[in-house]
N, C-alpha and C. Protein backbone atom coordinates (compact mmCIF):
# COMPACT_ATOMS: atom_id res chain seq x y z
N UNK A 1 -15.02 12.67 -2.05
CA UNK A 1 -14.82 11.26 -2.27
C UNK A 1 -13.58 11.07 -3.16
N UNK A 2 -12.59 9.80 -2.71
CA UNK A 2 -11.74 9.71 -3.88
C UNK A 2 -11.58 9.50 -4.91
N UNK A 3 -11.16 9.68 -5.55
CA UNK A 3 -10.95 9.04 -7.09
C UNK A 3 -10.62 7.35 -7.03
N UNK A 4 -11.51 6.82 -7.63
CA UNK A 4 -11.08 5.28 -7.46
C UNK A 4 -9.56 4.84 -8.41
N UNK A 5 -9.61 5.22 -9.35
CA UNK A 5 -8.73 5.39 -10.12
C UNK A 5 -7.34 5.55 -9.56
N UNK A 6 -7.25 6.37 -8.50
CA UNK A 6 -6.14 7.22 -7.63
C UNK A 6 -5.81 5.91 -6.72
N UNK A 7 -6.71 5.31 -5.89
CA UNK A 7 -6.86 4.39 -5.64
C UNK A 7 -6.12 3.15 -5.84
N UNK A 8 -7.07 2.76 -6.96
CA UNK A 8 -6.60 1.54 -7.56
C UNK A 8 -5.01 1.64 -7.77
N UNK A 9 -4.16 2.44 -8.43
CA UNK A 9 -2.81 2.55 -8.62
C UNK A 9 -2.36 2.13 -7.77
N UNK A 10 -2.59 2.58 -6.57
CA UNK A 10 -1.27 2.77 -5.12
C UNK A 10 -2.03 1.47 -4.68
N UNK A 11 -2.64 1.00 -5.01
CA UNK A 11 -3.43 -0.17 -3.86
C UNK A 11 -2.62 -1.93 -4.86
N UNK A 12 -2.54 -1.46 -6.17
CA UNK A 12 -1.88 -2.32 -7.04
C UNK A 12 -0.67 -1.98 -6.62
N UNK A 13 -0.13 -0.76 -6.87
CA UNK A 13 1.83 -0.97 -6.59
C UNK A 13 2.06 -1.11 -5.45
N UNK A 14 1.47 -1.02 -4.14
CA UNK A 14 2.01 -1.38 -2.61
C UNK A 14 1.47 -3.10 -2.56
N UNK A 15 0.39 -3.54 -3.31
CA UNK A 15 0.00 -4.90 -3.12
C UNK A 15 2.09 -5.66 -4.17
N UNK A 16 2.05 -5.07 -5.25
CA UNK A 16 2.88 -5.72 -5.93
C UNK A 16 4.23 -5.27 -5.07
N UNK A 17 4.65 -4.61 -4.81
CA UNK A 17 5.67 -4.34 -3.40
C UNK A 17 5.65 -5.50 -2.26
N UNK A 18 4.48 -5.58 -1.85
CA UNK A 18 4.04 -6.71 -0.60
C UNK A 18 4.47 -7.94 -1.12
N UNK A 19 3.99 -8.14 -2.30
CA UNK A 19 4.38 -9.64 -2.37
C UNK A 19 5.66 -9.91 -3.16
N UNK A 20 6.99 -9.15 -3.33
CA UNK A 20 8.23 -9.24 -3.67
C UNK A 20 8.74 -9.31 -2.23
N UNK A 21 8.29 -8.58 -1.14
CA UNK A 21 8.86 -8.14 0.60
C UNK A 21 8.17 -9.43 0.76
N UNK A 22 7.28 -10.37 0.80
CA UNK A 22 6.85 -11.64 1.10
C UNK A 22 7.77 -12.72 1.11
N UNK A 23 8.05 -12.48 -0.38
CA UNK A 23 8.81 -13.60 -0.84
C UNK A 23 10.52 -13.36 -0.68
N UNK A 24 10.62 -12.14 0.53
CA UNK A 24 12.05 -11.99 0.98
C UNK A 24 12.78 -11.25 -0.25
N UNK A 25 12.28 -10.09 -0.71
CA UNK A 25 13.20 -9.41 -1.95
C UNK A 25 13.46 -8.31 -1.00
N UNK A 26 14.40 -7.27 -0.99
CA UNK A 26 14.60 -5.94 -0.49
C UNK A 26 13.58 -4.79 -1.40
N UNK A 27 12.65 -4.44 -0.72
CA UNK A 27 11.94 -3.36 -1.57
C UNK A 27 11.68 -1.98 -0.55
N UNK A 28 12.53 -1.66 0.36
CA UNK A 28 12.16 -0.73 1.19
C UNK A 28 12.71 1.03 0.31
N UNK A 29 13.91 0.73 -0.48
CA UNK A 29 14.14 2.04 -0.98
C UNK A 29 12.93 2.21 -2.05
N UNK A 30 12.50 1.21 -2.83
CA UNK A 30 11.54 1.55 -3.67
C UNK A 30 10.02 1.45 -3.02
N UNK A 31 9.74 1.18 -2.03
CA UNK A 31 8.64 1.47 -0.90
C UNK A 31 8.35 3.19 -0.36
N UNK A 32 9.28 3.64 0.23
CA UNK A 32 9.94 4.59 0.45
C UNK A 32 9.29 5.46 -0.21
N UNK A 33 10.10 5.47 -1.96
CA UNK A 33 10.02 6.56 -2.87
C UNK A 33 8.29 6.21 -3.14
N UNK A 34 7.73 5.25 -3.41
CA UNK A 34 6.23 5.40 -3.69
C UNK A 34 5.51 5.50 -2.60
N UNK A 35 5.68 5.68 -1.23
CA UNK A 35 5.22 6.46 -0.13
C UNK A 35 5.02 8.17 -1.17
N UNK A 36 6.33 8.39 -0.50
CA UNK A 36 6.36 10.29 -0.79
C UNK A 36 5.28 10.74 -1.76
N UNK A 37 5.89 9.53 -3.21
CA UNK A 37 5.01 9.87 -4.28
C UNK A 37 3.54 9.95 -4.18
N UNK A 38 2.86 8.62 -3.62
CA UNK A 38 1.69 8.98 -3.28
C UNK A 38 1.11 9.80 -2.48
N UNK A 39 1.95 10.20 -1.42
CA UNK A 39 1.73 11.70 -0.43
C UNK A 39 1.45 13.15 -1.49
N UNK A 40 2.55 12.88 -2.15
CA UNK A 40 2.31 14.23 -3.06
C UNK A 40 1.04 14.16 -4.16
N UNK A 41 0.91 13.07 -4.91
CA UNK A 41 -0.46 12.94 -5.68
C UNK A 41 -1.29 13.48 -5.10
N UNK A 42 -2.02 12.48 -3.44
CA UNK A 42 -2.68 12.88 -2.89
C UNK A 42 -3.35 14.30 -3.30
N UNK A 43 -1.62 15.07 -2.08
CA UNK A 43 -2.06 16.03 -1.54
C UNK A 43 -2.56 17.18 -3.41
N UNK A 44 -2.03 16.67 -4.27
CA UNK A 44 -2.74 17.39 -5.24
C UNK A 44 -4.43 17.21 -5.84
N UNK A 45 -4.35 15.77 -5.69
CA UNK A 45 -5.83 14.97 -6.06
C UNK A 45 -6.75 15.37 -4.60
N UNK A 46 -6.50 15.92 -3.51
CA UNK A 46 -7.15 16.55 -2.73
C UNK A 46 -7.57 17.79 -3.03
N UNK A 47 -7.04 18.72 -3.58
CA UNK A 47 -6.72 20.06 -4.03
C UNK A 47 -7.63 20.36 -5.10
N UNK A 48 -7.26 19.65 -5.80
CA UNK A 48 -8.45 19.35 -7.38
C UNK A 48 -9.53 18.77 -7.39
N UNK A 49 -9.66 17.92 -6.71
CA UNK A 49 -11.22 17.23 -6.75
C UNK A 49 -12.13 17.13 -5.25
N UNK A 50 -11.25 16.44 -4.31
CA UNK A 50 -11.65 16.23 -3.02
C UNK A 50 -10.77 16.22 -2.46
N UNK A 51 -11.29 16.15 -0.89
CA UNK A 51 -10.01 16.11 0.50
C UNK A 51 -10.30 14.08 0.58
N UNK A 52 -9.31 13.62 1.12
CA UNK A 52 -9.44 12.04 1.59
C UNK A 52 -8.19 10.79 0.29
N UNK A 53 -7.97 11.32 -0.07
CA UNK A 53 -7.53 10.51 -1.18
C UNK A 53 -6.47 9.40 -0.36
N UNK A 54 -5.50 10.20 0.59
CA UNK A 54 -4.58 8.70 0.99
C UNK A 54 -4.98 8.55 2.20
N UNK A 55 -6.00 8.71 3.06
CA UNK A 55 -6.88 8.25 3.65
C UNK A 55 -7.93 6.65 3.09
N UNK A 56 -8.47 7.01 1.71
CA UNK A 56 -8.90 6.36 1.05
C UNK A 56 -8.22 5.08 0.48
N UNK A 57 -6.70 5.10 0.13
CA UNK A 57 -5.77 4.54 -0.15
C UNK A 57 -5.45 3.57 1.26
N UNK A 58 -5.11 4.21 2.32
CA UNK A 58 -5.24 3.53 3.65
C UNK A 58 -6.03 2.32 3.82
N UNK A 59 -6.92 2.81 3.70
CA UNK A 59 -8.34 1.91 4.23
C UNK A 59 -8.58 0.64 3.10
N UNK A 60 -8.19 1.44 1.73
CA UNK A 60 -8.35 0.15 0.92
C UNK A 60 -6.86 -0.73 1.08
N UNK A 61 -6.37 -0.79 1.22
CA UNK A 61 -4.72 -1.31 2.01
C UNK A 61 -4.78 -2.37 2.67
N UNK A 62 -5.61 -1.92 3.90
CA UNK A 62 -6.37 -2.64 5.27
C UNK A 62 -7.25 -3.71 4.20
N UNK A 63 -8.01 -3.62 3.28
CA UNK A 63 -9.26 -4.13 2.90
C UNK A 63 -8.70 -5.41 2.24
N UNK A 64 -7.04 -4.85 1.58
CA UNK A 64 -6.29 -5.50 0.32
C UNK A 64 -5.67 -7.01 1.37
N UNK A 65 -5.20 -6.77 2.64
CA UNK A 65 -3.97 -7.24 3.12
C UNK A 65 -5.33 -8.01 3.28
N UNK A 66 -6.05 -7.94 3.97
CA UNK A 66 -7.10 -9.74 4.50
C UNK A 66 -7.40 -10.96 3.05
N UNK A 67 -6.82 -10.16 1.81
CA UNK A 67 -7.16 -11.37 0.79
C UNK A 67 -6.14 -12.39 1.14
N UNK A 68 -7.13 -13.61 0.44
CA UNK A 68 -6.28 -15.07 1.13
C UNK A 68 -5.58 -15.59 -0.30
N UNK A 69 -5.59 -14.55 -1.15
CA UNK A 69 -4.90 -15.70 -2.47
C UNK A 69 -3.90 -13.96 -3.13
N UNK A 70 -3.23 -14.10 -3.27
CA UNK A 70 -2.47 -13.92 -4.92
C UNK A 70 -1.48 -14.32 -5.59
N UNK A 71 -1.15 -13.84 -6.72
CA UNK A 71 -0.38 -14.48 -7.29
C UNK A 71 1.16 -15.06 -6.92
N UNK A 72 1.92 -14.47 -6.96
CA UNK A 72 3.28 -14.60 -6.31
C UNK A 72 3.68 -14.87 -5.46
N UNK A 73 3.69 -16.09 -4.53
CA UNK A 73 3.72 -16.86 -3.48
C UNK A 73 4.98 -17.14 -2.98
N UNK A 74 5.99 -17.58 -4.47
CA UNK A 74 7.05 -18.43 -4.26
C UNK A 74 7.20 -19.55 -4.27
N UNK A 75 7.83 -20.45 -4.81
CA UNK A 75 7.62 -21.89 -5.16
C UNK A 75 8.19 -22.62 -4.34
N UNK A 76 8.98 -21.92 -3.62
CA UNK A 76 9.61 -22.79 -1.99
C UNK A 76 9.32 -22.23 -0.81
N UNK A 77 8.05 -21.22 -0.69
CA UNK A 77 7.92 -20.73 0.14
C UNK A 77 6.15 -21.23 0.53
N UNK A 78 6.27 -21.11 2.14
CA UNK A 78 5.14 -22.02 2.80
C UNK A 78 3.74 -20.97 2.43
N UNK A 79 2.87 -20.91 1.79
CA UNK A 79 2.11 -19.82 0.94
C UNK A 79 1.35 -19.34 2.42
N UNK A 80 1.22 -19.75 3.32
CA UNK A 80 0.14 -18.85 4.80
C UNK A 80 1.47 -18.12 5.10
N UNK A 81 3.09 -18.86 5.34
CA UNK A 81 3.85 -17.55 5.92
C UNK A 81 3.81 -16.34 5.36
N UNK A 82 3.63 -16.78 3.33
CA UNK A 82 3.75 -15.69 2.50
C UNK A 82 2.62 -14.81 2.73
N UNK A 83 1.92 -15.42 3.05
CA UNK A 83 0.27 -14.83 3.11
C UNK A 83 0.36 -13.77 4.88
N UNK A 84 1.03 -14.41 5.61
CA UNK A 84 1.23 -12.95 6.16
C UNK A 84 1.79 -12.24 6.36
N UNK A 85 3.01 -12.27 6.10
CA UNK A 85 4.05 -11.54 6.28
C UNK A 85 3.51 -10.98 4.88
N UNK A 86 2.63 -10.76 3.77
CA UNK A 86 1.77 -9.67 3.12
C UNK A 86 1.37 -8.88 3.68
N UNK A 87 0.75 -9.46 4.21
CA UNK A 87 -0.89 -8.84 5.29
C UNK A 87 -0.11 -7.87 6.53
N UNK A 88 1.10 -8.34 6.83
CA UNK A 88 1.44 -7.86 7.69
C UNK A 88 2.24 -5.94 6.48
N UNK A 89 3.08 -6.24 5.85
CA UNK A 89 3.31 -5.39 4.80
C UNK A 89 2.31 -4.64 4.76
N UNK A 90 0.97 -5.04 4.18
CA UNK A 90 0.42 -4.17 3.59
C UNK A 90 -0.18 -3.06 4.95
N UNK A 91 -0.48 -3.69 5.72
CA UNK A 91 -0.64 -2.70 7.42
C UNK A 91 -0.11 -1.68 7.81
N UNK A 92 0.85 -2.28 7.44
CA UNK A 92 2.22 -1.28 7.87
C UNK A 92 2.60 0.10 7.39
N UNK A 93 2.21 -0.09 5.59
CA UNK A 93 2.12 0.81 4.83
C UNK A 93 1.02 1.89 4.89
N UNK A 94 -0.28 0.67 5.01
CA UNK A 94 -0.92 1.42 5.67
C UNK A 94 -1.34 2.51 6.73
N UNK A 95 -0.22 1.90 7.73
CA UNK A 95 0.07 2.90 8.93
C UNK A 95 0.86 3.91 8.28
N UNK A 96 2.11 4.05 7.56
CA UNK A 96 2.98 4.57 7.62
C UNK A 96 2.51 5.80 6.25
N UNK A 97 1.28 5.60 5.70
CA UNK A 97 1.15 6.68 4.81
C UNK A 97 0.20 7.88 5.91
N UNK A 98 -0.60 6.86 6.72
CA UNK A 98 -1.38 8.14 7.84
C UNK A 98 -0.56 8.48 8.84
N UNK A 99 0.52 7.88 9.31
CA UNK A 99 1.72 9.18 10.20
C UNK A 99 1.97 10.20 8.97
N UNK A 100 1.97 10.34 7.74
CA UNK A 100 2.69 11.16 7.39
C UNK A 100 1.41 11.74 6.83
N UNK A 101 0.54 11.84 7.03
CA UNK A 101 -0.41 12.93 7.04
C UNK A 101 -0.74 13.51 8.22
N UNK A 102 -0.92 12.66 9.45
CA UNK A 102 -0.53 13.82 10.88
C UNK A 102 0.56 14.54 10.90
N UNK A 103 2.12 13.79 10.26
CA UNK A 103 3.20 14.61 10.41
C UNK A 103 2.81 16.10 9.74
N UNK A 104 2.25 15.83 8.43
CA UNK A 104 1.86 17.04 7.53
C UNK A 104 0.84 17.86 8.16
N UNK A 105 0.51 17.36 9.01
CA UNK A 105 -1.10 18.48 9.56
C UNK A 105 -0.78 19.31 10.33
């Protein structure tokens, strides 16, 4: 089982990523680098405690992107576009941390 803890981090910094890429900021080089990073945690927090950790991260991702409120919207921006083009973000990431655990397998 994962560490919730492990969790919670990457599920806060890809949510706070999502909603700067919402509100139209460039965050793909710093997306990017906290991909890898969390690949490598993972694959250590797998090693040490359990197997599943950015699996776990995945799924809570998926769980994160269906919320209908947070903070940072934008004050000229229409808050449902912001609201999915989140949702859509956070999916994505979601996808893009489990290709790179098939890539790794």
């Amino acid at each position: 089982m994962a560490e919730e803890g492990f969790v919670r981090l990457y599920v806060r910094d890809f949510s706070s990523l999502a909603a700067k890429a919402a509100t139209g900021q460039e965050v793909e080089p710093a997306l990017a680098k906290r991909i890898e990073e969390a690949r490598s945690h993972a694959a250590i927090m797998d090693a040490r405690k359990s197997p599943g950790h950015l699996d776990a991260v995945s799924e809570a991702l998926k769980v994160e992107s269906e919320r209908k409120t947070f903070r940072d919207t934008g004050a000229d921006s229409n808050p449902e576009e912001v609201l999915e083009r989140r949702r859509l973000f956070l999916l994505q990431v979601a996808d893009r941390l489990k290709e790179g655990q098939r890539a790794d397998a």
